[in-house]
Protein backbone atom coordinates (compact mmCIF):
# COMPACT_ATOMS: atom_id res chain seq x y z
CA UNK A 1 27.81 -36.82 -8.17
CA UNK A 2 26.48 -33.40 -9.61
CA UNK A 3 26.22 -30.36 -7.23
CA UNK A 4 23.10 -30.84 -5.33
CA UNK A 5 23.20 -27.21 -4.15
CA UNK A 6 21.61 -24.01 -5.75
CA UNK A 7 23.98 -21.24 -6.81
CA UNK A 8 21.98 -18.51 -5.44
CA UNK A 9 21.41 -19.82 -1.85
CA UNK A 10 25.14 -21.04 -1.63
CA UNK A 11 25.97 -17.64 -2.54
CA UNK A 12 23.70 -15.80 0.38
CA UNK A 13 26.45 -14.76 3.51
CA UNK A 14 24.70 -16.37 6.64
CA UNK A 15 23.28 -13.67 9.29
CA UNK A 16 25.77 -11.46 10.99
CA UNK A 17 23.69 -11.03 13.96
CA UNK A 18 23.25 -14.76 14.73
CA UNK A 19 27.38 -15.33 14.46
CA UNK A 20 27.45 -12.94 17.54
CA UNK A 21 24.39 -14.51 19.36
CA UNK A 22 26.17 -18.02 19.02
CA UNK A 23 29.26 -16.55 20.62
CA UNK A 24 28.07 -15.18 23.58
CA UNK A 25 25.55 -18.11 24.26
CA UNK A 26 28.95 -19.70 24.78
CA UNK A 27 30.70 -18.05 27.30
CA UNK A 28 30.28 -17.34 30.32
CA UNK A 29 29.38 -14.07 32.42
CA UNK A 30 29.02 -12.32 28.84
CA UNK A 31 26.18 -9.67 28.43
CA UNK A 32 24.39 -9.85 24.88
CA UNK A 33 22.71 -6.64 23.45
CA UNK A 34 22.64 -7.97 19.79
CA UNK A 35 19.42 -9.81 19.59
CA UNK A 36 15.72 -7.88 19.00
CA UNK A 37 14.03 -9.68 21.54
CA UNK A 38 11.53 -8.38 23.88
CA UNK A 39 12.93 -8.65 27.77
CA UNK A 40 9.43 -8.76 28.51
CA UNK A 41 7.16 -11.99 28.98
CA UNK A 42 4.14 -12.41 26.75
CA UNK A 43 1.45 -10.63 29.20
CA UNK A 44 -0.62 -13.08 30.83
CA UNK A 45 -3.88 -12.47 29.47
CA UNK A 46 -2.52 -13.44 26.13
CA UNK A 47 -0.81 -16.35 27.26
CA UNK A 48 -3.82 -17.54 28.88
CA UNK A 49 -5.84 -17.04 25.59
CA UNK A 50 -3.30 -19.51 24.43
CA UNK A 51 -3.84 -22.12 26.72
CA UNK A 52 -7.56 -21.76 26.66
CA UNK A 53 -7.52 -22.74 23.18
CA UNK A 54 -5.52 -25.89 23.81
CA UNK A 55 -7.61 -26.66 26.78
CA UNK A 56 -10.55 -26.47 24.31
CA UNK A 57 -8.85 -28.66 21.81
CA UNK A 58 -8.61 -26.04 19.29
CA UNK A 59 -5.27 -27.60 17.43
CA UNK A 60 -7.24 -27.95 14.00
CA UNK A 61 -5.76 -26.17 10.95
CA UNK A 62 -7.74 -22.86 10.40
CA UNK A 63 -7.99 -21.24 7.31
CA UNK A 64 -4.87 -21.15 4.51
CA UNK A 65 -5.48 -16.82 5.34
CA UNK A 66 -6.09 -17.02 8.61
CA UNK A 67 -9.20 -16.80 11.56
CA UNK A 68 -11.77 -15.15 10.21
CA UNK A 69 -12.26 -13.69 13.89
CA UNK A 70 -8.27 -12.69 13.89
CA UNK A 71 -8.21 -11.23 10.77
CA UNK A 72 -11.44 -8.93 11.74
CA UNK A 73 -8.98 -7.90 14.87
CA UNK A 74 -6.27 -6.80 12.36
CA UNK A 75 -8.52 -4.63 9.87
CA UNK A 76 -10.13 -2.93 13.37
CA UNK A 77 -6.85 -2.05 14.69
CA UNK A 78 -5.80 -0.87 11.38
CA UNK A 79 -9.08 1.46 10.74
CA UNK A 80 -7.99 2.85 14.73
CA UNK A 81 -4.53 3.53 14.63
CA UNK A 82 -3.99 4.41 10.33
CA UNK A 83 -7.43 5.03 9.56
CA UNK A 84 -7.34 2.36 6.17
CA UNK A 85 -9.89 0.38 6.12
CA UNK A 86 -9.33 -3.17 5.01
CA UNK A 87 -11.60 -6.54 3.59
CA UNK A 88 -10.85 -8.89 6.27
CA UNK A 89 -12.23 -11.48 3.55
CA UNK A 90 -10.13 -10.85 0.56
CA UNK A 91 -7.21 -8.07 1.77
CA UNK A 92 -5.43 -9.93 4.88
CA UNK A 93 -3.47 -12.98 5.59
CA UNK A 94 -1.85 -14.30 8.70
CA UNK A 95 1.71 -15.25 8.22
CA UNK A 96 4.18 -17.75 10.13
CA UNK A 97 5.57 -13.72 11.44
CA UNK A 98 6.68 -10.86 9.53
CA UNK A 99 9.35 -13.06 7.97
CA UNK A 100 7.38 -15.24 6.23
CA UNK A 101 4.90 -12.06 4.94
CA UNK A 102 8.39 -10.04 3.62
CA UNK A 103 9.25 -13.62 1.07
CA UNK A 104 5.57 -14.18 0.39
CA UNK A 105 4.86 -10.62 -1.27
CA UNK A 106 8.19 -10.81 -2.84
CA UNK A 107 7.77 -14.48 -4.60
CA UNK A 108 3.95 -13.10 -5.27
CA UNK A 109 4.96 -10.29 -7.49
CA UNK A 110 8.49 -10.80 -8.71
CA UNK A 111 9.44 -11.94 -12.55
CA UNK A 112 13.02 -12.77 -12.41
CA UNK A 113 15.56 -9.90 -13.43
CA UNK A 114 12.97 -7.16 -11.87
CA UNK A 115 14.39 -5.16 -9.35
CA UNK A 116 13.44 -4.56 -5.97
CA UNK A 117 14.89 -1.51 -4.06
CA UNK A 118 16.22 -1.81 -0.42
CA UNK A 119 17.42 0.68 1.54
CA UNK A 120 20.07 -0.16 4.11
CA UNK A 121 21.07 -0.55 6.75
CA UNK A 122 18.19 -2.83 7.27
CA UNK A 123 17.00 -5.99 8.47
CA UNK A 124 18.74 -8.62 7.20
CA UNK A 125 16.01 -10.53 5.28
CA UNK A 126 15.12 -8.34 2.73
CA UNK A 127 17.93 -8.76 0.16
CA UNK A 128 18.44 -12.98 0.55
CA UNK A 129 14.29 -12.70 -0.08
CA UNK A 130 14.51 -10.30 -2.98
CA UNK A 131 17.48 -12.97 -4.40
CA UNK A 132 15.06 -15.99 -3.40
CA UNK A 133 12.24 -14.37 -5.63
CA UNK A 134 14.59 -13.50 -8.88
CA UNK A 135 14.72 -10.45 -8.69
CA UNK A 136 17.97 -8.34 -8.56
CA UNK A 137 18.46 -6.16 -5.58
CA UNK A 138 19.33 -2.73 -5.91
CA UNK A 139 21.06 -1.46 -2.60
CA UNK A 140 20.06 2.24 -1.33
CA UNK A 141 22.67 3.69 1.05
CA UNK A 142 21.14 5.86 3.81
CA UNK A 143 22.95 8.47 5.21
CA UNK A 144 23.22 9.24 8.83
CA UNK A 145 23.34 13.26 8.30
CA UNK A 146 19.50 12.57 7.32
CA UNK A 147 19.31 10.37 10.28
CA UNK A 148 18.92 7.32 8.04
CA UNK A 149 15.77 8.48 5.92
CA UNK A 150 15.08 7.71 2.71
CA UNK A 151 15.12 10.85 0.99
CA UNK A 152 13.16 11.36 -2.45
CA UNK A 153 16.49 12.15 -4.22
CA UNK A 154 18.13 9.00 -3.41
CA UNK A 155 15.12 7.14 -4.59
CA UNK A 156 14.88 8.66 -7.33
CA UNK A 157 18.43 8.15 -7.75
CA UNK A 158 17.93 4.22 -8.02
CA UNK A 159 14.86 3.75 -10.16
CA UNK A 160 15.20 2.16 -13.34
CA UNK A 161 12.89 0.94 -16.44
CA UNK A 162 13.46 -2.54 -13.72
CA UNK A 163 12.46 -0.82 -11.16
CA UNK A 164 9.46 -3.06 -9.00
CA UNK A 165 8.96 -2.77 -5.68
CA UNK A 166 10.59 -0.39 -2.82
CA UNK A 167 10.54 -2.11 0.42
CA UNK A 168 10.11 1.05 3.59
CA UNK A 169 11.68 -0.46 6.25
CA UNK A 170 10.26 2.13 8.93
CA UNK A 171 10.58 2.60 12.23
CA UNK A 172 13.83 0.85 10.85
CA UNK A 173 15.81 -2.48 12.34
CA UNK A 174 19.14 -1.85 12.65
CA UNK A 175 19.03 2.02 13.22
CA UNK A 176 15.75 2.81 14.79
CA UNK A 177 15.26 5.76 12.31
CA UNK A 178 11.22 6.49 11.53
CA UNK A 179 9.76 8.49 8.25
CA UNK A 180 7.66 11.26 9.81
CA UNK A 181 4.45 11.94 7.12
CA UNK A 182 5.96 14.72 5.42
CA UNK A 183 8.73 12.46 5.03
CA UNK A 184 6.47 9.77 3.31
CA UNK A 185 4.11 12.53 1.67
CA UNK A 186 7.59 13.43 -0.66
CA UNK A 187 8.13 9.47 -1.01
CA UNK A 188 4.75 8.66 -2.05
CA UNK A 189 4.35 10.96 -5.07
CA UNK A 190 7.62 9.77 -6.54
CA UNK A 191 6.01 5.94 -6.05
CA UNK A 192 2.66 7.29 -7.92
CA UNK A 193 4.33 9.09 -10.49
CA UNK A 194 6.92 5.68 -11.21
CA UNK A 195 4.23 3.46 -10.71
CA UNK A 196 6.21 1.15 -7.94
CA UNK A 197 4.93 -1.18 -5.47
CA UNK A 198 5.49 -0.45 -1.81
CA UNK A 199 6.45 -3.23 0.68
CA UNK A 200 5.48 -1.13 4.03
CA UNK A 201 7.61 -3.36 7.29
CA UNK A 202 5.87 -2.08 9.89
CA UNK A 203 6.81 -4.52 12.70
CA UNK A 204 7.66 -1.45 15.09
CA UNK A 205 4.96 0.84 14.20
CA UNK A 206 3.31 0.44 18.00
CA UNK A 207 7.36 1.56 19.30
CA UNK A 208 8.07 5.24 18.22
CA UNK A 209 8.47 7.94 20.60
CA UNK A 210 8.20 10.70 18.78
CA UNK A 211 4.13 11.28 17.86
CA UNK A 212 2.04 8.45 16.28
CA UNK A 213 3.87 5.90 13.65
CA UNK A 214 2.10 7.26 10.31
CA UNK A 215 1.93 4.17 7.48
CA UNK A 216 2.26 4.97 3.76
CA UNK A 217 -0.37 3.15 3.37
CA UNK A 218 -2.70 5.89 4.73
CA UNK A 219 -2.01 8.31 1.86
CA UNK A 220 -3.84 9.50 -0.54
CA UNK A 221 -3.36 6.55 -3.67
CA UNK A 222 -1.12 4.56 -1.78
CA UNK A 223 -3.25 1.76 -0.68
CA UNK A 224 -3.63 0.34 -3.16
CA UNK A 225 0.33 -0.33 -4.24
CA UNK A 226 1.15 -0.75 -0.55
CA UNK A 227 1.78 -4.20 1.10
CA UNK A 228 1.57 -3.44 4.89
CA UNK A 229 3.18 -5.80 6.82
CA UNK A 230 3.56 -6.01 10.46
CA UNK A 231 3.13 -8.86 13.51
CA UNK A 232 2.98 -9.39 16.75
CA UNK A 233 6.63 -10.08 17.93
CA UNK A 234 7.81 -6.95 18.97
CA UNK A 235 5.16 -4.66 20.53
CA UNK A 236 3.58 -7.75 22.52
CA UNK A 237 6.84 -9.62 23.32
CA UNK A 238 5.35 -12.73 21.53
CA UNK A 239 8.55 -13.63 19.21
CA UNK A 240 8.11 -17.37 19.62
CA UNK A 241 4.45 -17.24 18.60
CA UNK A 242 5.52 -16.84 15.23
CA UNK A 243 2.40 -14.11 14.50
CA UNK A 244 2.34 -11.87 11.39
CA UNK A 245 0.52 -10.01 8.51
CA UNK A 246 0.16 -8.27 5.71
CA UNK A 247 -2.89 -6.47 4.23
CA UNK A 248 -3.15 -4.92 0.12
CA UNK A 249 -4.77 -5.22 -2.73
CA UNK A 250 -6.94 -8.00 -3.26
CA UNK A 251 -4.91 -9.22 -6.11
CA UNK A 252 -1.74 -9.43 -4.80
CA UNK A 253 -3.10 -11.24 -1.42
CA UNK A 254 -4.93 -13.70 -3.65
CA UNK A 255 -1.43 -14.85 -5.17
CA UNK A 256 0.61 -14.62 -1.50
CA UNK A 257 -2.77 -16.82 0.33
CA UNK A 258 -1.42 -19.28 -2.78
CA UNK A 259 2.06 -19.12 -2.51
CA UNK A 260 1.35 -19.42 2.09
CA UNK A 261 -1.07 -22.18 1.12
CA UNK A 262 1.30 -24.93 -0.50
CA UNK A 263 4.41 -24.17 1.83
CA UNK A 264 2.77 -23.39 4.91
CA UNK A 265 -0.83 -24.28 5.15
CA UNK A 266 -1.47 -22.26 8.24
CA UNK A 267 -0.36 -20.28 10.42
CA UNK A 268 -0.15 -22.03 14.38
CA UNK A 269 -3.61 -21.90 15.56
CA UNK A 270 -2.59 -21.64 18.99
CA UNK A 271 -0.99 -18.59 18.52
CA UNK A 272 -3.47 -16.99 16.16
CA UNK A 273 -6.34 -17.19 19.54
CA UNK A 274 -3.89 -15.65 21.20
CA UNK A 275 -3.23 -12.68 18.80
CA UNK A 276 -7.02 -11.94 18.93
CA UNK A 277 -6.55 -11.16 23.03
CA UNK A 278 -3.28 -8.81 22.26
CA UNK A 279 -5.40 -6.77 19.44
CA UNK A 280 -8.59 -6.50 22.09
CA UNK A 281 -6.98 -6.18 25.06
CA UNK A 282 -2.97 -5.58 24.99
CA UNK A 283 -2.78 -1.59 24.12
CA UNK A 284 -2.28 -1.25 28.10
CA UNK A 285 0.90 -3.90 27.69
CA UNK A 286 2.29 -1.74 24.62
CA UNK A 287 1.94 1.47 26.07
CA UNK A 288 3.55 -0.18 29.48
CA UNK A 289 6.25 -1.74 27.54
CA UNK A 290 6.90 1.47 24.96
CA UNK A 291 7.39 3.52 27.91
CA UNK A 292 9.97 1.27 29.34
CA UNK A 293 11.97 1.43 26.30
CA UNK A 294 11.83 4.90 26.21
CA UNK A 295 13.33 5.21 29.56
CA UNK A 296 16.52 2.87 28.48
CA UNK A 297 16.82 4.63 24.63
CA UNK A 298 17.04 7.69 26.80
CA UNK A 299 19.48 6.13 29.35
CA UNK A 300 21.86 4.77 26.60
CA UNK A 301 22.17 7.93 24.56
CA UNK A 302 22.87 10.02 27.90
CA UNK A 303 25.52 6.80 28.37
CA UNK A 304 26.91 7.91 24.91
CA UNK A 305 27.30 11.46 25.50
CA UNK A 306 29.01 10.65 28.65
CA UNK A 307 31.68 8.78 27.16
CA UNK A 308 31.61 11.19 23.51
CA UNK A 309 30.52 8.51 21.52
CA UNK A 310 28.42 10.04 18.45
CA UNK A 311 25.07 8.65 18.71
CA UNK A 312 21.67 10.41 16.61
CA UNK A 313 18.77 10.68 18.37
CA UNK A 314 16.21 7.02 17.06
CA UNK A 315 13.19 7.69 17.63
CA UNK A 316 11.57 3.96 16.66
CA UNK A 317 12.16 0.42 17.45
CA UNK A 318 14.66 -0.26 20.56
CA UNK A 319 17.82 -0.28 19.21
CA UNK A 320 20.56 2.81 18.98
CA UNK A 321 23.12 3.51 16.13
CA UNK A 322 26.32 4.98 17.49
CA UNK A 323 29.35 5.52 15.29
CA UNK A 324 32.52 4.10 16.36
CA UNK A 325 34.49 5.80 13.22
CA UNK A 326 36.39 7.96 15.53
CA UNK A 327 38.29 4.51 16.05
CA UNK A 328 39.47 3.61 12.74
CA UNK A 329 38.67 0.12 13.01
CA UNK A 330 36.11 -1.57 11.79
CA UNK A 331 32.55 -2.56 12.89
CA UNK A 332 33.54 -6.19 12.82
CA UNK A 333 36.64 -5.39 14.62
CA UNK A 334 35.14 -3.40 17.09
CA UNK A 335 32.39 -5.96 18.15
CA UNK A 336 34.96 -9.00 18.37
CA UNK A 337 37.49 -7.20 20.15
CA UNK A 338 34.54 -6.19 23.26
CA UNK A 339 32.94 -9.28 22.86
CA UNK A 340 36.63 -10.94 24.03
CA UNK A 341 38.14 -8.34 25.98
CA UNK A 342 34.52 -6.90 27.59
CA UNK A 343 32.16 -9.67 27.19
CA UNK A 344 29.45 -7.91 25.56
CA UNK A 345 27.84 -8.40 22.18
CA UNK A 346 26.66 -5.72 20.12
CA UNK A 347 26.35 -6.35 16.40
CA UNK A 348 28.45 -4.49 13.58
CA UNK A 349 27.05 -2.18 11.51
CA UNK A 350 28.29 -4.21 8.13
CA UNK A 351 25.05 -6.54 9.16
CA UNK A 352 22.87 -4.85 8.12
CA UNK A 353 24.59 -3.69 4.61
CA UNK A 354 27.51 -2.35 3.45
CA UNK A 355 26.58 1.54 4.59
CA UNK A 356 26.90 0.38 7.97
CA UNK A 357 30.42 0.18 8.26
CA UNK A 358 31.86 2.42 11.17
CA UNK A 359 28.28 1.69 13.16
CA UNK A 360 26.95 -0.58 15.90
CA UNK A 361 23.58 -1.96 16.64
CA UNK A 362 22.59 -2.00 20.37
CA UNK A 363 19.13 -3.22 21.04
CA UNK A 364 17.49 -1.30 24.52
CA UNK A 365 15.60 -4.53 24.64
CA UNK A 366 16.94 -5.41 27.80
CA UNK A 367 16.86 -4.83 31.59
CA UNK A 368 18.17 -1.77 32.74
CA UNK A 369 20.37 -3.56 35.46
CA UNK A 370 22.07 -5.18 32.27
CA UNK A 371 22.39 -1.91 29.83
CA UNK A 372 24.49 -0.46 32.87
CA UNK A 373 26.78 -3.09 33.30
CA UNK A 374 27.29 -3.11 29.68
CA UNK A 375 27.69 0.49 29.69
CA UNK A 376 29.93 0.72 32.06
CA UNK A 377 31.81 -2.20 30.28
CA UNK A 378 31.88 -0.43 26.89
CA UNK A 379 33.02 3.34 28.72
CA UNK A 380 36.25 0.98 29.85
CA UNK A 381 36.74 -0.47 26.52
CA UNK A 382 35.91 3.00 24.70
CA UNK A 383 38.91 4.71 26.95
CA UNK A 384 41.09 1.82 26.05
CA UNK A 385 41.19 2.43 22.33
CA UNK A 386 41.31 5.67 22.36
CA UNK A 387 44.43 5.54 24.39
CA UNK A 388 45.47 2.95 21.82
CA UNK A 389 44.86 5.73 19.39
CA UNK A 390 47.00 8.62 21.27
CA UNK A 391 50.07 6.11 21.30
């Protein structure tokens, strides 16, 4: 019997953070701060939008781009909070989450053997998409003495003749690094001046806590080469909704509403009444919920200073960054040996690319009863190896 299996997906290393998740689900009194999950229930209002619309018998398919009503909700929150004004006609389309949006644009604009640049550490998506579309991924390692930022030399560093698409991956999932605007100003006019495309994951804008998220988007020429993606997920604890976006260029959207079209249809129409209530209505919840994870990012790096781990400041998303280098072990090491001797998960660094050896992920999206028992947990296992260390 011939191979009935494609090269390139056989090749494609199964998620690190899932391998962790599985483990702990299995045993028993084990704390898990791996997964970027919300701790949070969808609010109520939104969940009742939900059931409204069943209660209505509104389980039709809706458009292949989405609610015309939903899609209104996304340019107005984008014209309020960036100031870009969108077509809600021609320029957005509601995706099965942010997942779904990331593959979408790729397939859309990819010839195979173009490259596609992806900084990392990141989320772990981007470079099995990139290989899904044809195109060849070209790795950018970020640095933690520029507290994970892309910086314009490094870009320019990696462009070629190939040279595509840049995916931003800010606030940024694993490290919870941001690009303040002067940050992106620099960025942008290298992206002008090389003519790229800009995939812009957005999915934590609503969680920063330093000043207001800026998008590239909302400079000068950028518009129109940026795909803006972002969702629902994270800032309105609404994971299992499966809710995302992305708004651009009317050409571009034209070939991802095609590509969306044959393999999806729609997104769930259940869920897309619902996201119309969080964009009207939730800013309360996400400024409620933001402000909780504030409190535990601050909690954990005090918890870090404590015990003299070396932790930058993240100022986006809710996970921390600490380096465990100090050990000499490695990330993988570290997480399965406190997994089995502490019973916590945290995922290794080496998830989320190669450049994040020697550094864990912690998420803060979790109750603050559990973050101190893990803490407390991790200061035990912490004073272990470094006796280990002395000998």
């Amino acid at each position: 019997m011939r191979n009935p299996l494609a090269n390139k997906v056989v090749n494609i290393k199964p998620s690190g953070i899932r391998k962790f998740f599985d483990l702990v689900s299995e045993m028993q009194d084990a704390i898990s701060l791996g997964v970027g999950e919300p701790d949070f229930d969808t609010p109520w209002h939104i969940r009742d939008e939900g059931i409204y619309s069943l209660e209505k018998g509104r389980t039709f398919y809706t458009s292949n781009s989405g609610l015309k009503d939903l899609k209104i909700e996304i340019c107005n929150y984008l014209k309020r909070s960036q100031g870009i004004t969108y077509d809600y006609n021609s320029e957005v389309i509601v995706t099965v989450g942010g997942s779904e949006a990331i593959d979408i644009a790729l397939r859309a604009m990819i010839d195979g053997g173009e490259e596609v640049l992806i900084p990392q550490p990141s989320y772990v998506s981007y470079e099995p998409c990139a290989i899904l579309a044809d195109a060849v991924p070209v790795i950018i390692d970020l640095k933690e003495e520029n507290e994970f930022r892309l910086t314009p030399e490094e870009l320019l560093n990696a462009i070629t003749d190939k040279t595509k698409i840049l995916i931003l991956p800010y606030p940024n999932n694993p490290t919870g690094a941001i690009m303040e605007r002067e940050d992106l100003e620099k960025i942008a006019e290298i992206i002008i001046e090389k003519d790229l495309i800009v995939i812009s994951d957005e999915i934590y804008a609503e969680l920063t806590y330093k000043g207001e998220h800026v998008s590239i988007a909302s400079l000068p020429g950028m518009q129109e080469r940026t795909i803006l993606i972002n969702g629902f997920s994270k800032a309105y604890a609404m994971t299992g909704w499966r809710m995302g976006y992305a708004c651009g260029p009317k050409a571009i959207l034209e070939q991802m509403i095609k590509i969306h079209q044959f393999a999806i249809m729609c997104a769930p129409t259940t869920s897309q009444y619902a996201a119309i209530e969080a964009l009207k209505n939730g800013d309360t919840d996400v400024a409620q919920m933001r402000e909780a994870y504030n409190q535990r990012r601050r909690y954990l790096l005090h918890s870090f200073r404590e015990m003299g781990l070396e932790c930058f400041e993240p100022f986006g998303a809710f996970y921390v960054f600490p380096s465990i280098k100090e050990f000499g072990i490695t990330s993988e090491e570290f997480a399965n040996r406190f997994l089995q001797e502490e019973k916590v998960a945290v995922v290794p660094g080496t998830a989320f690319g190669d450049s994040g050896e020697g550094f864990l992920r912690i998420s803060y999206a979790y109750s603050l009863e559990d973050l101190k028992v893990a803490l407390g947990r991790m200061k035990n296992f912490v004073e272990r190896l470094r006796e280990e260390k002395r000998g």
